[in-house]
Each structure stands twice: as C-alpha cells, then as structure tokens.
N, C-alpha and C. Protein backbone atom coordinates (compact mmCIF):
# COMPACT_ATOMS: atom_id res chain seq x y z
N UNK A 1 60.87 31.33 65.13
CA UNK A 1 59.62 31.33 64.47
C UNK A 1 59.81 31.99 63.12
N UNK A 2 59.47 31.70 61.76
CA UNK A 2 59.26 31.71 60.71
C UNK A 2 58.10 33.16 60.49
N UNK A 3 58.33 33.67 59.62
CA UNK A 3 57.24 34.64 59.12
C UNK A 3 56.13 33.73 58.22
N UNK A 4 55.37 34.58 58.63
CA UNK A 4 54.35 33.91 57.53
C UNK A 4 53.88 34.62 56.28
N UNK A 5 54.08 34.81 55.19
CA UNK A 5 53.78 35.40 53.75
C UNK A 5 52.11 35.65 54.31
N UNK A 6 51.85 37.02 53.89
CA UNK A 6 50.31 37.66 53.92
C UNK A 6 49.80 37.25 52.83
N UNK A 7 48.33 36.81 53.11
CA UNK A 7 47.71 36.42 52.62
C UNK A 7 47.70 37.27 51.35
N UNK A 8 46.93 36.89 50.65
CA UNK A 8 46.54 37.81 49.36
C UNK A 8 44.92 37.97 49.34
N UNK A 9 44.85 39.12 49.28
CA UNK A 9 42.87 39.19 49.20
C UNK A 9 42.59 38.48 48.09
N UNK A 10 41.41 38.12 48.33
CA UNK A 10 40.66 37.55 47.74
C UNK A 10 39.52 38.38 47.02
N UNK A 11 39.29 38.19 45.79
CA UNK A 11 38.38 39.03 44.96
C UNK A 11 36.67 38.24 45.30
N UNK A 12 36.11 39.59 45.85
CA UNK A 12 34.69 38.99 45.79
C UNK A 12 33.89 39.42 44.85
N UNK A 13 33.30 38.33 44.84
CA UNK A 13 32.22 38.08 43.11
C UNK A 13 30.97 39.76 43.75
N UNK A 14 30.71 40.47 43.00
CA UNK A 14 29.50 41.30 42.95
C UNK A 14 28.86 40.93 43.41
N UNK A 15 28.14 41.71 44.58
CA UNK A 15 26.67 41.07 45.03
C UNK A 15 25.55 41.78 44.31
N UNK A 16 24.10 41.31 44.03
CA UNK A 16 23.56 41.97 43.10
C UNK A 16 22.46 42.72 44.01
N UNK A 17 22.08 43.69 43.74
CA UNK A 17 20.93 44.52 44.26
C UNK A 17 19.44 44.12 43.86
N UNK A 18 18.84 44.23 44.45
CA UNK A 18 17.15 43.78 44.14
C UNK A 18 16.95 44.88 42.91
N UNK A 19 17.42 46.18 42.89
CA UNK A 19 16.84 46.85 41.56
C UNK A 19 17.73 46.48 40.60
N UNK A 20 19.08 46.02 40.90
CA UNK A 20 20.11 45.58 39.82
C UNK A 20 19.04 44.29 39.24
N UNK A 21 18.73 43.23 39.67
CA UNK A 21 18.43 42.20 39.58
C UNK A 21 16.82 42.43 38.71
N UNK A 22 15.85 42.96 39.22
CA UNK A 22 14.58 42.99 38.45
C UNK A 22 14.61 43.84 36.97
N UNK A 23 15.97 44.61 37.48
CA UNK A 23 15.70 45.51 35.69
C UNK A 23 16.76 44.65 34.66
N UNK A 24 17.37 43.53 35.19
CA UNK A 24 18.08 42.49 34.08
C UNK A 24 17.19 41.26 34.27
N UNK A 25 16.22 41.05 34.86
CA UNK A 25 15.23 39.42 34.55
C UNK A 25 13.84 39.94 33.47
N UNK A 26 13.72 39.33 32.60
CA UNK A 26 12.48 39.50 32.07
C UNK A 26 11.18 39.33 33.24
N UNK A 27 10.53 40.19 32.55
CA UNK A 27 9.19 39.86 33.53
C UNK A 27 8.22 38.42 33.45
N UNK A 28 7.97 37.85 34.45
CA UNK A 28 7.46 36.33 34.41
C UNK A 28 6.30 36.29 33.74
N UNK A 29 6.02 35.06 33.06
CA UNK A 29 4.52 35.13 32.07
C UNK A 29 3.70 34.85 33.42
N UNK A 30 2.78 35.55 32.93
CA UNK A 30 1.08 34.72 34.03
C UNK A 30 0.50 33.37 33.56
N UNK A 31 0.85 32.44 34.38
CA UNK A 31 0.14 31.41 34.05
C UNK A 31 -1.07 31.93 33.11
N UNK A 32 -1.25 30.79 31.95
CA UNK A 32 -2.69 30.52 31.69
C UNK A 32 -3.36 29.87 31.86
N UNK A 33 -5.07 30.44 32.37
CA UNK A 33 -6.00 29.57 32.79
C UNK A 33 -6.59 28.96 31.89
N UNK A 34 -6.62 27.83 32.74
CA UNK A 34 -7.28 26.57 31.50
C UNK A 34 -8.78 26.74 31.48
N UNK A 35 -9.24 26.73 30.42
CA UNK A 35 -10.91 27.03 29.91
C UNK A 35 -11.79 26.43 30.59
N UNK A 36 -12.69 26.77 31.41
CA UNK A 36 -13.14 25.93 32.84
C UNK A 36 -14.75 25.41 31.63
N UNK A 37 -15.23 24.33 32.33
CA UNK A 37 -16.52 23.08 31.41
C UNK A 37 -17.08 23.16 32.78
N UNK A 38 -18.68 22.65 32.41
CA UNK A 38 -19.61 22.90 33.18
C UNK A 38 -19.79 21.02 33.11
N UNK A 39 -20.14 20.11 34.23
CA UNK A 39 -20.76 19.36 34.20
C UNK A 39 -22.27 19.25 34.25
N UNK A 40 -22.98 18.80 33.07
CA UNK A 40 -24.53 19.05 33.42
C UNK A 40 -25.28 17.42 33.49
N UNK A 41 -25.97 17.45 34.29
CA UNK A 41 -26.75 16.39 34.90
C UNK A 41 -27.78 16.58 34.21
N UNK A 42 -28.56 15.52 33.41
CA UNK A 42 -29.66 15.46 32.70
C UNK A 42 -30.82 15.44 33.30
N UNK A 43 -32.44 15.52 33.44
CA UNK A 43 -33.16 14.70 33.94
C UNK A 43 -34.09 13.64 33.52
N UNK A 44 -34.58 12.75 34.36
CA UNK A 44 -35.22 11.80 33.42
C UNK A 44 -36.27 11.30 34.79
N UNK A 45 -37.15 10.28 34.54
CA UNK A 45 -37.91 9.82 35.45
C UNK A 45 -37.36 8.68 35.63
N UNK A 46 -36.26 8.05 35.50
CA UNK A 46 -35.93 6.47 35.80
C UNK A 46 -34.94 6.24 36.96
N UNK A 47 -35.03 7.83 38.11
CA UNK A 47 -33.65 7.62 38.81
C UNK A 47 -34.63 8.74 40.02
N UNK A 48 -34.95 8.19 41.39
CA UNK A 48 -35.29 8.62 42.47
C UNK A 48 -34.25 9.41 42.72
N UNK A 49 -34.82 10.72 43.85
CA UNK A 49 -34.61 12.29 44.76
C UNK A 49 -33.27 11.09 45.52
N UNK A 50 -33.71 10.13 46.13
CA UNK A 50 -32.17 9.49 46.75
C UNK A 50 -31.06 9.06 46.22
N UNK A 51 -31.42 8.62 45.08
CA UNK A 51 -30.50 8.12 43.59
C UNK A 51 -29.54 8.87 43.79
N UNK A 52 -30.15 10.29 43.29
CA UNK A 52 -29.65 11.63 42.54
C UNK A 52 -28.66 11.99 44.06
N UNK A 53 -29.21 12.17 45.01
CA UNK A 53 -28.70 12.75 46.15
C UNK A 53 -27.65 11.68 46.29
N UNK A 54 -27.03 10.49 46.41
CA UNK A 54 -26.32 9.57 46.87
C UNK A 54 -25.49 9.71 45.72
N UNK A 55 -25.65 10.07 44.78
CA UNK A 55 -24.55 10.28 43.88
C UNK A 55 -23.72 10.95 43.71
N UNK A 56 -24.26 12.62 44.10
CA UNK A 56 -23.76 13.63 43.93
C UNK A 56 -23.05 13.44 45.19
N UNK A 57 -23.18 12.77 45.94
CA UNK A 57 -22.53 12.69 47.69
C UNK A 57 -21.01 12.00 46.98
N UNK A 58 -21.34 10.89 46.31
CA UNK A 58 -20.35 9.72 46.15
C UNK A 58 -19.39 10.78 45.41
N UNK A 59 -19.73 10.95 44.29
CA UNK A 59 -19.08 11.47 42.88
C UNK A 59 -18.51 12.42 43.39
N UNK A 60 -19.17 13.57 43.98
CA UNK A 60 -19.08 15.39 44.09
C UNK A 60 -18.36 15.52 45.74
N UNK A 61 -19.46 14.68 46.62
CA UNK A 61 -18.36 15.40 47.69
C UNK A 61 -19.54 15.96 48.24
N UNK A 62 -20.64 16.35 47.55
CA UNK A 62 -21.49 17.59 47.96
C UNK A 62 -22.90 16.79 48.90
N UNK A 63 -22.49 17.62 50.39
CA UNK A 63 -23.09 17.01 51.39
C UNK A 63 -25.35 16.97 51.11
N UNK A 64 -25.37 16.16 51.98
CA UNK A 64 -27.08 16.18 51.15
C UNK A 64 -27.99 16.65 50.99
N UNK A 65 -27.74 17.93 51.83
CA UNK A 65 -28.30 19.31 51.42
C UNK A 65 -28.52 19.92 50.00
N UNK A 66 -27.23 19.70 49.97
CA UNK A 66 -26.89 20.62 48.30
C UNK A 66 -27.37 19.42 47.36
N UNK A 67 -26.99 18.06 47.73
CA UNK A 67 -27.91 16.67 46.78
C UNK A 67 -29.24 16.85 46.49
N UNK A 68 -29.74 17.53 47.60
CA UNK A 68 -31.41 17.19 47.66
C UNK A 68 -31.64 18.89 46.53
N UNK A 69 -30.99 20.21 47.16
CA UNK A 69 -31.15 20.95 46.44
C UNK A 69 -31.03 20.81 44.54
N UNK A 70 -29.56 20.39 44.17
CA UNK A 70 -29.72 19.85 43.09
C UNK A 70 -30.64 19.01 42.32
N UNK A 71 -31.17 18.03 43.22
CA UNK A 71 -32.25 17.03 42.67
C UNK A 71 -33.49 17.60 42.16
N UNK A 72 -33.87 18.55 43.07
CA UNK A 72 -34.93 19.49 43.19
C UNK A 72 -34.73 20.41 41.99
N UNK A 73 -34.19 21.19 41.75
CA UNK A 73 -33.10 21.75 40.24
C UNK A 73 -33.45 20.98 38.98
N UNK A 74 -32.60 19.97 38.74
CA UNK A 74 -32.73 19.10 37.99
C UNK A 74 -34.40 18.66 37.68
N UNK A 75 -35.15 17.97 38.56
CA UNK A 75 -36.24 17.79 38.32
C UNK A 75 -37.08 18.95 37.62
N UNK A 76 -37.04 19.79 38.49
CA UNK A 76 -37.99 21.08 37.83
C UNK A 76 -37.25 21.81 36.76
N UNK A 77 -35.76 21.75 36.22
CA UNK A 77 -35.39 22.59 35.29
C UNK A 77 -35.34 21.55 33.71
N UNK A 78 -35.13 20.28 34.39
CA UNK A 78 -34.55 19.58 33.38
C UNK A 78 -32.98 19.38 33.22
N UNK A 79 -32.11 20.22 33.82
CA UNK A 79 -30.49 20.10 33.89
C UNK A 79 -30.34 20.88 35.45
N UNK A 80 -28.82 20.08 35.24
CA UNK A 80 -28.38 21.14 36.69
C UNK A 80 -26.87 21.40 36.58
N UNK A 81 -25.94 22.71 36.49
CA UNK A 81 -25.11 22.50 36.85
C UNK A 81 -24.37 21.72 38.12
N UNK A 82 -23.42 20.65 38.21
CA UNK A 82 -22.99 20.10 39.79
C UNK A 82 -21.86 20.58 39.75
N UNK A 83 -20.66 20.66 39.02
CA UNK A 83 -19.48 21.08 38.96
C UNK A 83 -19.01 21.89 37.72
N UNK A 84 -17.71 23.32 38.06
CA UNK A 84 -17.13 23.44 36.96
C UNK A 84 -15.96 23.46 36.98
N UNK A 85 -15.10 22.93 35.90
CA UNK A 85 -14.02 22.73 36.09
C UNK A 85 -12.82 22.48 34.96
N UNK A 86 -11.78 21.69 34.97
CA UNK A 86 -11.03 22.25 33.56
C UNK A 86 -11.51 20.92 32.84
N UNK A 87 -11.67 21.15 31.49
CA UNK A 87 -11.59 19.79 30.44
C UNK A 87 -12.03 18.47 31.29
N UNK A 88 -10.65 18.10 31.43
CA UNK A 88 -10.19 16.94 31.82
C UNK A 88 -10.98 16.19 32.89
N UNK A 89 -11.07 17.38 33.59
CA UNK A 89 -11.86 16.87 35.33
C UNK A 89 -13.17 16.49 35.06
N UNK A 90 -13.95 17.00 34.40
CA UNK A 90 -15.21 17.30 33.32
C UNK A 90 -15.50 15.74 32.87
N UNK A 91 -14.58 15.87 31.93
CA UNK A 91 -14.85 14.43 31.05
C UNK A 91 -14.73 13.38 32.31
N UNK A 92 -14.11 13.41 32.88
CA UNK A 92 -14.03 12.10 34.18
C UNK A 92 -15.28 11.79 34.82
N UNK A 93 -15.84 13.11 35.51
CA UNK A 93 -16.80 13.29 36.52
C UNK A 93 -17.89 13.20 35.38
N UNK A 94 -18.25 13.35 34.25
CA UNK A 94 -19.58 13.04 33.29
C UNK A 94 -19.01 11.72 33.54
N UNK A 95 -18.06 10.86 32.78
CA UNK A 95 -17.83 9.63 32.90
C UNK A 95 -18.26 8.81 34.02
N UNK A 96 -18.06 9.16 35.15
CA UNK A 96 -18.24 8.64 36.67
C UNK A 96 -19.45 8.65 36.81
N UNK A 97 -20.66 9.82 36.32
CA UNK A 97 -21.89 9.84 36.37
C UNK A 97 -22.51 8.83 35.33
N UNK A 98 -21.87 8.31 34.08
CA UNK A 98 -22.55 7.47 33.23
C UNK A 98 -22.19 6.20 33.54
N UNK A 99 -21.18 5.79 34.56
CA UNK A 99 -20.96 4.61 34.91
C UNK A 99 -21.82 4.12 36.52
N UNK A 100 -22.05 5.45 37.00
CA UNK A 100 -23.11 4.88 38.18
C UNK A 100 -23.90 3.62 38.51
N UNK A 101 -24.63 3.34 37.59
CA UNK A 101 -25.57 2.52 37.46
C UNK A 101 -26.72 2.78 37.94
N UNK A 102 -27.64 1.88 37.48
CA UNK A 102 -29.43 1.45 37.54
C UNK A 102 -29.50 2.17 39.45
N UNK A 103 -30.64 2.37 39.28
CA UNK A 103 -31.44 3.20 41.04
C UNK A 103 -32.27 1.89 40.58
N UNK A 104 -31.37 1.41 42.17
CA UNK A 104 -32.17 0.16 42.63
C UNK A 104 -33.62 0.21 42.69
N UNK A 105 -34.00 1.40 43.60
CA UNK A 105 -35.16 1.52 43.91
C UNK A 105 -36.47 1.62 43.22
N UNK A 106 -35.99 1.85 41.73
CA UNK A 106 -36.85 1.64 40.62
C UNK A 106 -36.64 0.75 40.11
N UNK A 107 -37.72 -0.33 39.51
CA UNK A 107 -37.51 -1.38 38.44
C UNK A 107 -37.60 -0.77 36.91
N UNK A 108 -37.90 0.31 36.67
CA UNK A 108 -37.70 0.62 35.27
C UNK A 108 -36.51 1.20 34.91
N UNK A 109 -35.98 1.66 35.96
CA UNK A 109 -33.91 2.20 35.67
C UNK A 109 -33.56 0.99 34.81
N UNK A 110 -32.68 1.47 34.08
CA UNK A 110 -32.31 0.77 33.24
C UNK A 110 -30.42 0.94 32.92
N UNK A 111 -30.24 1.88 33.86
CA UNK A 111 -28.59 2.58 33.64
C UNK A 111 -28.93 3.87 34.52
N UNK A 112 -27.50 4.90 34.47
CA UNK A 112 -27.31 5.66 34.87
C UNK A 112 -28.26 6.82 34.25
N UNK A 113 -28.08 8.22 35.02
CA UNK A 113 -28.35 9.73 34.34
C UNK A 113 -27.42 9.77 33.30
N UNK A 114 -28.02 10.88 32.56
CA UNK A 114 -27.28 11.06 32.04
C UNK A 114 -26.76 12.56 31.64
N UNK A 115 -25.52 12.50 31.24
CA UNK A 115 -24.54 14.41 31.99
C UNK A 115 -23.79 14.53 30.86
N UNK A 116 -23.55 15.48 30.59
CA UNK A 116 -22.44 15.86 30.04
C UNK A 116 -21.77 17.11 30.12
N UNK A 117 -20.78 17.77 29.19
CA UNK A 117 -19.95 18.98 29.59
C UNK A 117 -19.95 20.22 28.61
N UNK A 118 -19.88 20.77 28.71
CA UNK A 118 -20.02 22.47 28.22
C UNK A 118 -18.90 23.74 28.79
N UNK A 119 -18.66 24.44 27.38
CA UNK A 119 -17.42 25.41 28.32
C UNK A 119 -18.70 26.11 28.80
N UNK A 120 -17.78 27.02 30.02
CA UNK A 120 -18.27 28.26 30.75
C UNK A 120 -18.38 28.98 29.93
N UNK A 121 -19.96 30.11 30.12
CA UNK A 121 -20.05 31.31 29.10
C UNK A 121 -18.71 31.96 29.63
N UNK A 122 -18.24 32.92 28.79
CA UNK A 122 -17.14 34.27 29.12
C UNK A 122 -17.34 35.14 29.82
C-alpha cells in the first residue's frame, strides 16, 4: 500500500457577523409613498338611489349598504368621497364612473355621474 500525501488545508473565506455586516451596508431608503387622490362622485338628479348603489357595487366592490349610505351622502351633500387612492387608480376609477352609462330607470339620464379626483388634504 502506497502513502497518501496529506491533504493541504484549505483556506476558509471569513464568515461575516450580523454587527460586522450592518455597520458596512448603508442604511435602506424608506420607500416613498405615493400622494394618495380622493375620488369624488358628483350629484345630480338624472341618476336613481339604485343607479348610484349598483355602481358603486360594480366599480368599488362596496357592498349595498355602504351604496345606499353613499347615495344618501351624495344626495344631501352634493359630493361623496368613494375611494382614496394613488394617481393612477383615481384617474381609472373617475374614468370607469364616466363611462357607466344612462340609469335606465330614468328617461331624462342622458350619460353617466359625474366624479372626479383631488389629492388628500396633508
């Protein structure tokens, strides 16, 4: 049987420590939040309490509780906040509300409500 030549160690790479490691990484930026917009729902007399409620169901999500509450809002304030949210989402969901269309249930509708967007006070 033959000898066998010993190995040679092998150099291991540094392992790094959690305090080694956080005091050589810069500290991470904080996301920035994007400037949140108010969708506002107009009111008008050319669009029925079911109109309004079946929309906000379709569009929003928001079950018909909170439809009928909003409607109720809207009527007596003249606007209603329904959603807030960034820019983008904003301009869609006003968009989605001006493409609705005519409330059947009236013959003087003539088109949709009408909404638009606003930043959040600070």
């Amino acid at each position: 049987m033959t000898a066998t030549p010993a190995a040679e160690p092998v150099e291991q790479p540094p392992v790094a420590t959690p305090a080694a490691t956080e005091r050589s990484l810069p500290a991470p930026a904080r996301p920035k939040r994007q400037p949140r917009y108010h969708v506002v729902l107009w009111n008008d007399d050319d669009h029925t309490y079911q109109y309004v409620i079946a929309m906000l169901q379709k569009l929003f999500g928001h079950p018909p509780e909170k439809g009928y509450q909003l409607a109720k809002e809207v009527d007596s304030q003249g606007r209603v906040i329904v959603l807030t949210t960034t820019r983008e989402h904003a301009e869609l969901k006003r968009d989605q509300i001006h493409a609705f269309g005519a409330d059947r249930l009236l013959a003087r509708s003539k088109g949709a409500m009408s909404a638009s967007i606003e930043p959040e006070a600070a």
